[in-house]
Protein backbone atom coordinates (compact mmCIF):
# COMPACT_ATOMS: atom_id res chain seq x y z
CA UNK A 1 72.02 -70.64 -126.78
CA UNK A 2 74.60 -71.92 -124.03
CA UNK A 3 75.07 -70.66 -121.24
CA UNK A 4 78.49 -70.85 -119.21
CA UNK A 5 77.12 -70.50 -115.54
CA UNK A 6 76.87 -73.78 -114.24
CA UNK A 7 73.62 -75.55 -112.91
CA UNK A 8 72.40 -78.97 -111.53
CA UNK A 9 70.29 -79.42 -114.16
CA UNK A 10 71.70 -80.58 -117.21
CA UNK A 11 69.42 -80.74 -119.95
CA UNK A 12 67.73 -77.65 -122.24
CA UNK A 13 65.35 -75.21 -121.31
CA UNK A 14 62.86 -74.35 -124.34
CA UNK A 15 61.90 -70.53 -123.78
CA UNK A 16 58.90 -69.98 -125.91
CA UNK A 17 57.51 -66.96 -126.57
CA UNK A 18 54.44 -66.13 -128.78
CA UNK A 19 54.07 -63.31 -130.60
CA UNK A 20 51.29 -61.37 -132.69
CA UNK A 21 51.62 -57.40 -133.49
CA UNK A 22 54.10 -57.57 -130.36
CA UNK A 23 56.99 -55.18 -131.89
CA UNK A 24 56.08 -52.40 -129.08
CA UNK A 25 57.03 -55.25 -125.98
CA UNK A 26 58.90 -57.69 -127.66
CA UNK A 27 61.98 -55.95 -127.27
CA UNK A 28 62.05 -55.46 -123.73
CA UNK A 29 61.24 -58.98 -123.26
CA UNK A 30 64.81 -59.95 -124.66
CA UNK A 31 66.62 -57.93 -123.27
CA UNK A 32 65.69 -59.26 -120.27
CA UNK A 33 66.44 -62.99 -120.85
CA UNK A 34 70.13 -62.96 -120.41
CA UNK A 35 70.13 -61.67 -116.37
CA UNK A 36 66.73 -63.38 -116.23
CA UNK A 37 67.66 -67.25 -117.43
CA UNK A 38 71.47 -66.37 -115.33
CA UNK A 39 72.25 -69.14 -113.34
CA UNK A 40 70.52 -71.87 -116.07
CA UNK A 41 73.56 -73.57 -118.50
CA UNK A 42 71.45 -74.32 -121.40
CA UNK A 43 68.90 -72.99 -122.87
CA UNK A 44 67.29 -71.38 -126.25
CA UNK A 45 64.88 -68.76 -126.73
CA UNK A 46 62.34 -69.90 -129.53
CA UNK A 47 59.80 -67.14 -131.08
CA UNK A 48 56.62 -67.66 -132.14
CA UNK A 49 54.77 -65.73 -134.45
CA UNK A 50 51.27 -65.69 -135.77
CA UNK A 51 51.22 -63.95 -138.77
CA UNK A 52 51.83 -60.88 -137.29
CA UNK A 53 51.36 -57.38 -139.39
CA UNK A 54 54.33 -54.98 -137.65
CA UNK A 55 57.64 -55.98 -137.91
CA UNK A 56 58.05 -58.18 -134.61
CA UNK A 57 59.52 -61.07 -136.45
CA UNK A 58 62.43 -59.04 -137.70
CA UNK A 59 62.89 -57.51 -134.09
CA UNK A 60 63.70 -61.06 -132.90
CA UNK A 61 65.81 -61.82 -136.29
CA UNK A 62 68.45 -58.74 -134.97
CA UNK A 63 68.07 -59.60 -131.33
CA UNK A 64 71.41 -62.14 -130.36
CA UNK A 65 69.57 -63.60 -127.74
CA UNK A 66 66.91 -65.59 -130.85
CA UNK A 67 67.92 -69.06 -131.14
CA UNK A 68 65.28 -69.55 -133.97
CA UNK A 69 61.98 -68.03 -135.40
CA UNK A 70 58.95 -70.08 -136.08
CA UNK A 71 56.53 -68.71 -138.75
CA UNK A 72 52.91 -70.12 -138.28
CA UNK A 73 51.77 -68.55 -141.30
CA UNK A 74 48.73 -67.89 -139.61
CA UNK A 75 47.11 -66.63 -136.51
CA UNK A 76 45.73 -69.79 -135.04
CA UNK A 77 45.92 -68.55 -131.60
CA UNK A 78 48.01 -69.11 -128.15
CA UNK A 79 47.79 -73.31 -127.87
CA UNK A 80 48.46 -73.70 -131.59
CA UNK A 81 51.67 -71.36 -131.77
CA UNK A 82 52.57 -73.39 -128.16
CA UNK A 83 52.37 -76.50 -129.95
CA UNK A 84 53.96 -74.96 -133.09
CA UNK A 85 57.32 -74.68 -131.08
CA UNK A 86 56.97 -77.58 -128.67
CA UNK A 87 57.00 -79.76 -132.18
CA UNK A 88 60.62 -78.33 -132.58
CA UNK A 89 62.36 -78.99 -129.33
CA UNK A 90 63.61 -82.04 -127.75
CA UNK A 91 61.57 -84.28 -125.73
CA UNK A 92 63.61 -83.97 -122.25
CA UNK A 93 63.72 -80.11 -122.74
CA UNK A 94 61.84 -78.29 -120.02
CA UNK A 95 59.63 -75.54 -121.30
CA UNK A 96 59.25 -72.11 -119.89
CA UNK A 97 56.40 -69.71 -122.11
CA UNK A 98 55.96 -66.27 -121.93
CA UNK A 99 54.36 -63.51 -123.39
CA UNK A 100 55.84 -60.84 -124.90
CA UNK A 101 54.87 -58.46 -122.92
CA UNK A 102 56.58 -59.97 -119.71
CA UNK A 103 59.76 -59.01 -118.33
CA UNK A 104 61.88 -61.08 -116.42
CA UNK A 105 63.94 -59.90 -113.29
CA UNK A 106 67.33 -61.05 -112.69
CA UNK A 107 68.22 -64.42 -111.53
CA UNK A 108 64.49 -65.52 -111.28
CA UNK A 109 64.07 -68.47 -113.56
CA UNK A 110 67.06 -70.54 -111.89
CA UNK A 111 64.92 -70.14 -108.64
CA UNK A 112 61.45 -71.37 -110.49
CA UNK A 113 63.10 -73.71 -112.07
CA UNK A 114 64.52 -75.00 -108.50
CA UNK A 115 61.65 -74.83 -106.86
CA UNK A 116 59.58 -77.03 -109.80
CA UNK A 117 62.40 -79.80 -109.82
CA UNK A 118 62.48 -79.85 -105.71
CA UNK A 119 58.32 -81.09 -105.92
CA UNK A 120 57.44 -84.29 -104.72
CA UNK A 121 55.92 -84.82 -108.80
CA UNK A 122 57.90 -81.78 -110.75
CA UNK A 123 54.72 -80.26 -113.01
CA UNK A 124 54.08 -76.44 -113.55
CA UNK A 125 55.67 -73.70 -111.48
CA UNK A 126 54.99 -70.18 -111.77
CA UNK A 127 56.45 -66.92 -109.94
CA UNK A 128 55.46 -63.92 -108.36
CA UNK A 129 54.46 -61.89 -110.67
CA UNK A 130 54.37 -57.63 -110.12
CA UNK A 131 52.33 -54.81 -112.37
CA UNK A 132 54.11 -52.01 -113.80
CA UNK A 133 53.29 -50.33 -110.53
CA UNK A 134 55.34 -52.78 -108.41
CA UNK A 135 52.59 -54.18 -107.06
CA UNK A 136 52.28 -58.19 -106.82
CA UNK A 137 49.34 -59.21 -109.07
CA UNK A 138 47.08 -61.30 -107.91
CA UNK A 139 47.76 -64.18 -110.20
CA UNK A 140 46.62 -67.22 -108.62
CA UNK A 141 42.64 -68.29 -109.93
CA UNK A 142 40.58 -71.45 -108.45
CA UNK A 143 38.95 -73.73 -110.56
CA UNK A 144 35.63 -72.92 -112.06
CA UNK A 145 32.95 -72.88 -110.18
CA UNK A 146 29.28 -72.49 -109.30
CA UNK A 147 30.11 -70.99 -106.18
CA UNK A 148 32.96 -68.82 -107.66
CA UNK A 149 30.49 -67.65 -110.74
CA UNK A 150 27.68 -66.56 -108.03
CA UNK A 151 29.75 -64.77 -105.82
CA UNK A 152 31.57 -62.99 -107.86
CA UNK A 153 27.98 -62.17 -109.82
CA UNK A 154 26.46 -61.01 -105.90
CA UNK A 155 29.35 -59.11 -104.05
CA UNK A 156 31.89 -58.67 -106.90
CA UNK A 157 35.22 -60.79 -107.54
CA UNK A 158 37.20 -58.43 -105.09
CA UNK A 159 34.70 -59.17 -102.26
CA UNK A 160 34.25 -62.70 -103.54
CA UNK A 161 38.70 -63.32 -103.68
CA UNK A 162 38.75 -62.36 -100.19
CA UNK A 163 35.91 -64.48 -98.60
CA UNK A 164 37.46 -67.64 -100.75
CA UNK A 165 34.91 -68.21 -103.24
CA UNK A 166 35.66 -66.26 -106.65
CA UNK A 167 37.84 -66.90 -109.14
CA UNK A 168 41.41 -65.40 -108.01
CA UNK A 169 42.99 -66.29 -105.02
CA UNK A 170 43.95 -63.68 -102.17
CA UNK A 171 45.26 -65.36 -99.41
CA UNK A 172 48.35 -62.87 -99.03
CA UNK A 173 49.67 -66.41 -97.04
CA UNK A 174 49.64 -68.30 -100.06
CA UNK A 175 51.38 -65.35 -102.17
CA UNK A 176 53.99 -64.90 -99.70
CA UNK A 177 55.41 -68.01 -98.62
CA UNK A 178 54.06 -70.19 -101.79
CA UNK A 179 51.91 -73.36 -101.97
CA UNK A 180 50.13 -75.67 -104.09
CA UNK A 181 47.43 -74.04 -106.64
CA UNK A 182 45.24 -74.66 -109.02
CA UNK A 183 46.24 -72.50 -112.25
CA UNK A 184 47.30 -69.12 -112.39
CA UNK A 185 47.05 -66.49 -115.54
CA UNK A 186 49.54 -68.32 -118.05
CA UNK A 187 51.72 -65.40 -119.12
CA UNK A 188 54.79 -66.76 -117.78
CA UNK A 189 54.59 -70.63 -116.48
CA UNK A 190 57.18 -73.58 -116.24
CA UNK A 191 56.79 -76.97 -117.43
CA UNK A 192 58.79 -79.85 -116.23
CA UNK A 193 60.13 -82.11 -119.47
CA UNK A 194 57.93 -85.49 -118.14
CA UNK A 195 54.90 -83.73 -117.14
CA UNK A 196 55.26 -82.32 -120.54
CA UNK A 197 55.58 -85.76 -122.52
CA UNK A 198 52.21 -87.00 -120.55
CA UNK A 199 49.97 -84.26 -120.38
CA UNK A 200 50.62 -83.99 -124.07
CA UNK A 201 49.77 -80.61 -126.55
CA UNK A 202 47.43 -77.46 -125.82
CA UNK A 203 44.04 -77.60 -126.96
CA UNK A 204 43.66 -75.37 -129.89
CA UNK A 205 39.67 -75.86 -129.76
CA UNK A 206 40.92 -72.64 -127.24
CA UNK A 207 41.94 -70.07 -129.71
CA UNK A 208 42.43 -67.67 -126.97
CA UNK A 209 42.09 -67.90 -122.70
CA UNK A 210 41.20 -70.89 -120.88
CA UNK A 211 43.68 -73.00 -122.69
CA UNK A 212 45.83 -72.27 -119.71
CA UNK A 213 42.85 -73.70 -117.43
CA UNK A 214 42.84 -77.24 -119.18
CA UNK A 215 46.82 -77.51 -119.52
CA UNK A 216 46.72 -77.21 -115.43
CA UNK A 217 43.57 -79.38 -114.86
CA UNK A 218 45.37 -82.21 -117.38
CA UNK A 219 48.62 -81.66 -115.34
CA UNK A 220 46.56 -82.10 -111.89
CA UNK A 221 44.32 -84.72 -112.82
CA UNK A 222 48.20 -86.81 -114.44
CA UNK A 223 49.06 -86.27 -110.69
CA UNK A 224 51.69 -83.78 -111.43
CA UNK A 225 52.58 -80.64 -108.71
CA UNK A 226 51.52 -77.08 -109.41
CA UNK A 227 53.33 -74.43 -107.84
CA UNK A 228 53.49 -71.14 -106.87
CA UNK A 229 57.16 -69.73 -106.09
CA UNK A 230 57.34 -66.57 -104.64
CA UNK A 231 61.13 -66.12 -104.49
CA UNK A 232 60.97 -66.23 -108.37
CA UNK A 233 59.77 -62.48 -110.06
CA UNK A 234 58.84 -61.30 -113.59
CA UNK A 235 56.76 -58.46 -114.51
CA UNK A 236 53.92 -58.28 -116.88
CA UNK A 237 53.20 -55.12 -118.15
CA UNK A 238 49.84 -56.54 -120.34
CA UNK A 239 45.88 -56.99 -120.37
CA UNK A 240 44.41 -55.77 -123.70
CA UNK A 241 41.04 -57.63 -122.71
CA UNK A 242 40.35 -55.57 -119.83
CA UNK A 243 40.00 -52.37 -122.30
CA UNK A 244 38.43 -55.01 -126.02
CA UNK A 245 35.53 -55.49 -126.37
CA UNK A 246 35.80 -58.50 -128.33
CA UNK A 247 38.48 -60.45 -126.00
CA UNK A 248 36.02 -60.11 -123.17
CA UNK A 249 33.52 -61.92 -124.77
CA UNK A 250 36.65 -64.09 -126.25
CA UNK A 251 37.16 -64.57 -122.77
CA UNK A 252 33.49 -64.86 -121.40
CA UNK A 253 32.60 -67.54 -124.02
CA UNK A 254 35.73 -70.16 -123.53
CA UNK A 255 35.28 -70.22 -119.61
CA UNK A 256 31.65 -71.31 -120.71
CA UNK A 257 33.43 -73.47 -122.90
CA UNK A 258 35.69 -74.70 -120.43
CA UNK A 259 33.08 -75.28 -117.69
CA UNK A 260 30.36 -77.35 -120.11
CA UNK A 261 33.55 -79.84 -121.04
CA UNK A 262 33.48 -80.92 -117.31
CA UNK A 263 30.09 -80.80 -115.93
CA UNK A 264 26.57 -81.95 -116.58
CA UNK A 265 23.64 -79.61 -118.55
CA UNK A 266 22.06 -77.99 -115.40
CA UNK A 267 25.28 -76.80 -113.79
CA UNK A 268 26.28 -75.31 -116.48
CA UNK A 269 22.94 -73.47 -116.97
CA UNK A 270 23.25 -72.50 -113.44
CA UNK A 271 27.16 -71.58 -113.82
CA UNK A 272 26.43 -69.43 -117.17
CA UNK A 273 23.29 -67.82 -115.97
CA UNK A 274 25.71 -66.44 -112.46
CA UNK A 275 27.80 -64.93 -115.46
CA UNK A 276 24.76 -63.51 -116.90
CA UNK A 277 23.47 -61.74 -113.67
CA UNK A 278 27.14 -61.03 -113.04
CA UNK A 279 27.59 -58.78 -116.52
CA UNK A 280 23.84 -57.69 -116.22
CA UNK A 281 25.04 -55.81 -112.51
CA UNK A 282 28.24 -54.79 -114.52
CA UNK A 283 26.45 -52.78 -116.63
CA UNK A 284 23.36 -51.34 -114.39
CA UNK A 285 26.51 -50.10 -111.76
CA UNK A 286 28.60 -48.61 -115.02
CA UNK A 287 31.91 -50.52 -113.71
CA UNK A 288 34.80 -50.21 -116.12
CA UNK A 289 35.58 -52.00 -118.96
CA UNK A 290 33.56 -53.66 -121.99
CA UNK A 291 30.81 -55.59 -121.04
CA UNK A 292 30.75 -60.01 -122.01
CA UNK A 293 27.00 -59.80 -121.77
CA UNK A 294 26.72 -61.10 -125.69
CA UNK A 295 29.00 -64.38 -124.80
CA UNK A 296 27.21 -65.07 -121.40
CA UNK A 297 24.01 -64.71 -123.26
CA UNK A 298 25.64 -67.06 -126.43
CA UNK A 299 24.84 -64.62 -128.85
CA UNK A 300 28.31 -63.05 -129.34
CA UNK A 301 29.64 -64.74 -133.00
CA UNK A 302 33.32 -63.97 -132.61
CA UNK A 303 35.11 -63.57 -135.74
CA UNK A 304 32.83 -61.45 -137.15
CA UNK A 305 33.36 -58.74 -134.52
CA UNK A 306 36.78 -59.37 -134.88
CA UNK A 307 37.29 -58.64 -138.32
CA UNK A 308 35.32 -55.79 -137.92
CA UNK A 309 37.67 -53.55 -135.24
């Protein structure tokens, strides 16, 4: 789809969304693309779907906004569907991916897309992102750590964000005037076309969460910029695996994943065993949501479960 505003940059932006069993949010999605993507001259909206059982794929086949429809056939998760897309655009084509269940405020990509070609290295950028509430979410997360494991396992990952060891970031600093960051939760993130070509495809060994972890650590380590840009807003309206069981442990079991790939045997015995005493507390204090216990423990089988629900 071509746009008539004008804009510095010249060349296509690739807006991929992925899609399974998403025909309840998909449509508010597009509808917010046009006023969302104003102020960008080219650009085509590319859907992604993973074998999805409702009727998602023929929401996106009415909706003018479609440029095309990839069918996977299959639901080989977030990476794989990523890929599945990426395979189909041009080469100089920055990306921008998003889940269906984000929403885009107007005028906002033009400023993230600013703000990632103004770096010093142009690699990942990603907004401000707001609840359904209006709130700003606390999107930002540090890389794995020991330290971020423990003390989020001791004093809890609200206590452990604001003394600037657990997992998500809370400097209200960093979210209001914007900075350099690690990763942040990859429902809506940016992509510059060369840090694209080098960093190369998502790992599909991650069917499902931390997949987003090593596309930022490969885009780091190539030297690339990460960046979070305030001035640019969407709002996600998601997070099934705060209230399933099974993408908890999902979840639980590729951050172990994640964390063996880049350190030796006894940290990562010492990293999974803070998640262990971290879900054990979980459940002694009752706190909300479905405990990960089986995946810290590595007895949780996956698919299985899955099939199961």
């Amino acid at each position: 789809m071509l746009n008539s505003i004008p804009h510095s940059s010249c060349h296509m932006l690739a807006v991929v969304i992925v899609c399974y069993n998403s025909a309840d949010v998909l449509p508010g999605l597009l509808d917010s693309i046009a006023a969302g993507l104003r102020g960008i001259d080219a650009y085509e909206v590319i859907i992604v779907d993973n074998d999805s059982a409702d009727n998602c794929v023929e929401i996106a086949r009415r909706h003018p906004v479609v440029t095309r429809i990839v069918e996977t056939g299959r639901n080989g998760g977030y990476s794989a569907a990523i890929n599945a897309a990426t395979s189909t655009i041009a080469d100089n084509a920055d990306l921008l991916v998003l889940n269906p269940d984000i929403r885009l405020l107007p005028d906002s990509m033009v400023r993230l897309r600013t703000a990632l070609m103004k770096s010093a290295r142009p690699g990942i950028a990603v907004p401000t992102i707001f609840d359904e509430t209006g709130h700003v979410s606390r999107s930002i997360r540090r890389e794995p750590s020991l330290a971020g494991a423990w003390s989020e396992a001791v004093i809890g990952g609200r206590l452990a964000g604001r003394v600037g060891l657990g997992d998500t970031v809370c400097d209200d600093a960093l979210y209001r005037n914007g900075g350099t960051i690690d990763w942040a939760t990859g429902a809506i993130l940016m992509i510059a076309s060369g840090a694209r070509a080098q960093i190369g495809d998502w790992d599909e060994s991650f069917f499902l969460y931390s997949e987003e972890v090593d596309y930022f650590r490969r885009a780091r380590t190539g030297g690339f910029d990460v960046i979070y840009v305030p001035e640019a807003t969407a709002v996600h309206i998601g997070g099934d695996y705060q209230s399933s069981r099974f993408l908890s442990n999902l979840m639980m079991a590729n951050a172990i994943k994640y964390y063996r790939r880049h350190h030796g045997r006894i940290a990562t015995l010492a990293f999974r065993a803070g998640l262990i005493i971290g879900q054990c507390l979980r459940t002694a204090m009752r706190r909300s949501g479905p405990s990960a216990l089986p995946a810290a423990l590595g007895i949780w089988h996956g698919w299985p479960e899955k099939k199961a629900q």
